[in-house]
N, C-alpha and C. Protein backbone atom coordinates (compact mmCIF):
# COMPACT_ATOMS: atom_id res chain seq x y z
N UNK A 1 88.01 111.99 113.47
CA UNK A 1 89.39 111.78 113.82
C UNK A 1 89.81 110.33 113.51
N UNK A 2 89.19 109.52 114.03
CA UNK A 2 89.21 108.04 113.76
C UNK A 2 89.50 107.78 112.15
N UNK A 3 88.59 108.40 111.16
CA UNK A 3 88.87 108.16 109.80
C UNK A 3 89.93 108.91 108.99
N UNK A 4 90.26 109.92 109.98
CA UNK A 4 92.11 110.61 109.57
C UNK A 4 93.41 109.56 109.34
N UNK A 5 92.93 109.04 111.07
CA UNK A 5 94.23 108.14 111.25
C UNK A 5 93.96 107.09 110.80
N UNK A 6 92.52 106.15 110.05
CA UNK A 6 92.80 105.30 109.56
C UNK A 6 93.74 105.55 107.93
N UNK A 7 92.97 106.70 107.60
CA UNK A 7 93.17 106.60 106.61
C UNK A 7 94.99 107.17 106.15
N UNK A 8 95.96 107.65 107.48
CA UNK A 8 97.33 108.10 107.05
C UNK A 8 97.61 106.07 107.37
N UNK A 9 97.52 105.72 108.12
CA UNK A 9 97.69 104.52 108.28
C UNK A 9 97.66 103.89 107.19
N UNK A 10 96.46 103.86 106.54
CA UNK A 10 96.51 103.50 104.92
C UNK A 10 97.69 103.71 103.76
N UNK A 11 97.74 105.06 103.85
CA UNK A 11 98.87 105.76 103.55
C UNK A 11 99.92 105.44 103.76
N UNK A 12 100.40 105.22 105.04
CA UNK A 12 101.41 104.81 105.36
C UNK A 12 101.99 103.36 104.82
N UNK A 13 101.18 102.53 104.95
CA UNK A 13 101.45 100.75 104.28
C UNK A 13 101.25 101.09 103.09
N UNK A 14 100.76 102.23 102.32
CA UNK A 14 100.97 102.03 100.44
C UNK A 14 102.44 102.30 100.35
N UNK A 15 102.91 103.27 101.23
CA UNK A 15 104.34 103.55 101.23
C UNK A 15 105.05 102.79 101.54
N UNK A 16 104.90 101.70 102.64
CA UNK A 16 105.79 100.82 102.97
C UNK A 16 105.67 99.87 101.45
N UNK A 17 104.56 99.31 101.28
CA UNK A 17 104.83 98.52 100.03
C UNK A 17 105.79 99.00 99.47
N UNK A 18 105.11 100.08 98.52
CA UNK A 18 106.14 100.90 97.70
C UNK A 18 107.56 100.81 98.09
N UNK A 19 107.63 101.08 99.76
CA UNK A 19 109.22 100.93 99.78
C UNK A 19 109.66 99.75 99.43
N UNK A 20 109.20 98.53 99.90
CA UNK A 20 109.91 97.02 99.73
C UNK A 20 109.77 96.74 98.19
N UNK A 21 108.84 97.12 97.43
CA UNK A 21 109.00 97.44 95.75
C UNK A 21 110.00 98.19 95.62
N UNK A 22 110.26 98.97 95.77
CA UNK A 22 111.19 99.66 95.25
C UNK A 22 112.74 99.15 95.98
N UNK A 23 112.71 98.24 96.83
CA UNK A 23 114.42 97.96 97.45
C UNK A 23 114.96 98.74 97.78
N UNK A 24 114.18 99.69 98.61
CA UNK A 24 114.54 100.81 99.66
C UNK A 24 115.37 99.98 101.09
N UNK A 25 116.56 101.13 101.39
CA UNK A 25 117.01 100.33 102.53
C UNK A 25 116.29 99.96 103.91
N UNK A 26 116.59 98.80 104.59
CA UNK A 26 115.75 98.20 105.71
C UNK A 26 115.19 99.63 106.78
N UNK A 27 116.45 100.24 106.52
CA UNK A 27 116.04 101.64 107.97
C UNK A 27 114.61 102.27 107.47
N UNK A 28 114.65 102.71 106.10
CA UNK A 28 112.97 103.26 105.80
C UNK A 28 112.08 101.97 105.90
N UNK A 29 111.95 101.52 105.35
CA UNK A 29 110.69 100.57 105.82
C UNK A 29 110.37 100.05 107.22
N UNK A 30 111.80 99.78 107.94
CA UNK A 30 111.14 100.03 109.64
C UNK A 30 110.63 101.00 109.97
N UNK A 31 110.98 102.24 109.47
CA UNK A 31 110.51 103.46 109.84
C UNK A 31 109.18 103.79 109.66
N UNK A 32 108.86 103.10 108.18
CA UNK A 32 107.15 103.28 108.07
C UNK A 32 106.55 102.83 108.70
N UNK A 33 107.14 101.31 108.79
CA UNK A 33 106.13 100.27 110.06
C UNK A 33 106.05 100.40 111.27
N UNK A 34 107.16 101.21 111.88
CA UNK A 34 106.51 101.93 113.25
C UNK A 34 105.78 103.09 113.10
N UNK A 35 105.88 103.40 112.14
CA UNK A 35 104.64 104.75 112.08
C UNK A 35 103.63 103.75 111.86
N UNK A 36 103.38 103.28 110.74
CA UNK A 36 102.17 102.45 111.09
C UNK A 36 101.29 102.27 112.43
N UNK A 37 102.13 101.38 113.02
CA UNK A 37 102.10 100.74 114.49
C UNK A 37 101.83 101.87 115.03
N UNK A 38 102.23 102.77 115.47
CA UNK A 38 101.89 104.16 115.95
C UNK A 38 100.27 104.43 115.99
N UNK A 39 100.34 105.26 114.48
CA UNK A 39 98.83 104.99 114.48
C UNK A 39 97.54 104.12 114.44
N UNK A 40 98.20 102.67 114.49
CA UNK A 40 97.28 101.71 114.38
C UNK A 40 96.99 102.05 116.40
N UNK A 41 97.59 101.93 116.85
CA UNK A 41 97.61 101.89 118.41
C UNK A 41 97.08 103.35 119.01
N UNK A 42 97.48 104.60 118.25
CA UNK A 42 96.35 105.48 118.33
C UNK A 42 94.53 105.22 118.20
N UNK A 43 94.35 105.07 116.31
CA UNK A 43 93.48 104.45 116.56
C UNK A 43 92.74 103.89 117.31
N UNK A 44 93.26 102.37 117.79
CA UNK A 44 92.78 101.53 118.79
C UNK A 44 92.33 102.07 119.92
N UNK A 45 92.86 103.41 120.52
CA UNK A 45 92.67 104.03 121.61
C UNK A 45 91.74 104.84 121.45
N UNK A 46 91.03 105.41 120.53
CA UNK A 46 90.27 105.91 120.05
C UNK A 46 88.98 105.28 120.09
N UNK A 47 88.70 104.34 119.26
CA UNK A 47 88.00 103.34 119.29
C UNK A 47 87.33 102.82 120.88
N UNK A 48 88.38 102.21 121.09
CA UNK A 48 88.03 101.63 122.84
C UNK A 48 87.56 103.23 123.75
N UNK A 49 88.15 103.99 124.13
CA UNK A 49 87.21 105.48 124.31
C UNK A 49 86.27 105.90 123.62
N UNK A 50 85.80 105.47 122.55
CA UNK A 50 84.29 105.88 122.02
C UNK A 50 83.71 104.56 122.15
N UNK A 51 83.46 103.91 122.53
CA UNK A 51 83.23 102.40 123.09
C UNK A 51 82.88 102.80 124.61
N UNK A 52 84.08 102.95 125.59
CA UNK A 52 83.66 103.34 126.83
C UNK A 52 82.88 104.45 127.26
N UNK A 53 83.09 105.68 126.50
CA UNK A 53 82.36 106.88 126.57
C UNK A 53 81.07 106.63 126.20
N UNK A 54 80.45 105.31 125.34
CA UNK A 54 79.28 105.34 125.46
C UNK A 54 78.70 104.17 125.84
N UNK A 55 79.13 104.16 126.96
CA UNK A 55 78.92 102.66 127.71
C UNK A 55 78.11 103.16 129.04
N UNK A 56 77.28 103.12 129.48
CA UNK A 56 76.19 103.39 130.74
C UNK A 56 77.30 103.37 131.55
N UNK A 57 77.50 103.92 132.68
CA UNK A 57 78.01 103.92 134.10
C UNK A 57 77.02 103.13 135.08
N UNK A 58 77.40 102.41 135.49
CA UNK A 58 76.32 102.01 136.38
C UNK A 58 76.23 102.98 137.78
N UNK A 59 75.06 103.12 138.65
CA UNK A 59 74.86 103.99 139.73
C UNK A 59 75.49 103.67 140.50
N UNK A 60 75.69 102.66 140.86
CA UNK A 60 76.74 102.28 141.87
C UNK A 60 77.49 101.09 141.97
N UNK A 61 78.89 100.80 142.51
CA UNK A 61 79.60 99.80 142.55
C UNK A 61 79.34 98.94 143.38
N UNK A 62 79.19 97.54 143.02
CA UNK A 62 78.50 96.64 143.95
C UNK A 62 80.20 95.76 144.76
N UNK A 63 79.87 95.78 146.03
CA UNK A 63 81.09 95.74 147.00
C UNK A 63 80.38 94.21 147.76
């Protein structure tokens, strides 16, 4: 899953280039870059949960 969304993410900034190459109006290229942002912040959440999910629990909470 992780290498899906990196890789539309990828996708997504070849398109944004492409848009600012091409002198597409400002509304599409914000539009890509919050999709971007989107899935960059998916990602990230991803990441940090397979990070915590394999992180020991400790037996008990020290109080």
């Amino acid at each position: 899953m992780r290498a899906e969304l990196a890789g539309d993410a990828l996708r997504l900034l070849e398109d944004a280039e492409a848009a600012v190459a091409a002198g597409e109006p400002e509304h599409v290229v914000v539009a890509l870059v919050k999709a971007i942002e989107g899935l960059v912040v998916r990602l990230r959440d991803r990441v940090l949960d397979g990070v915590v999910a394999s992180s020991p629990a400790p037996d008990h909470v020290p109080f």
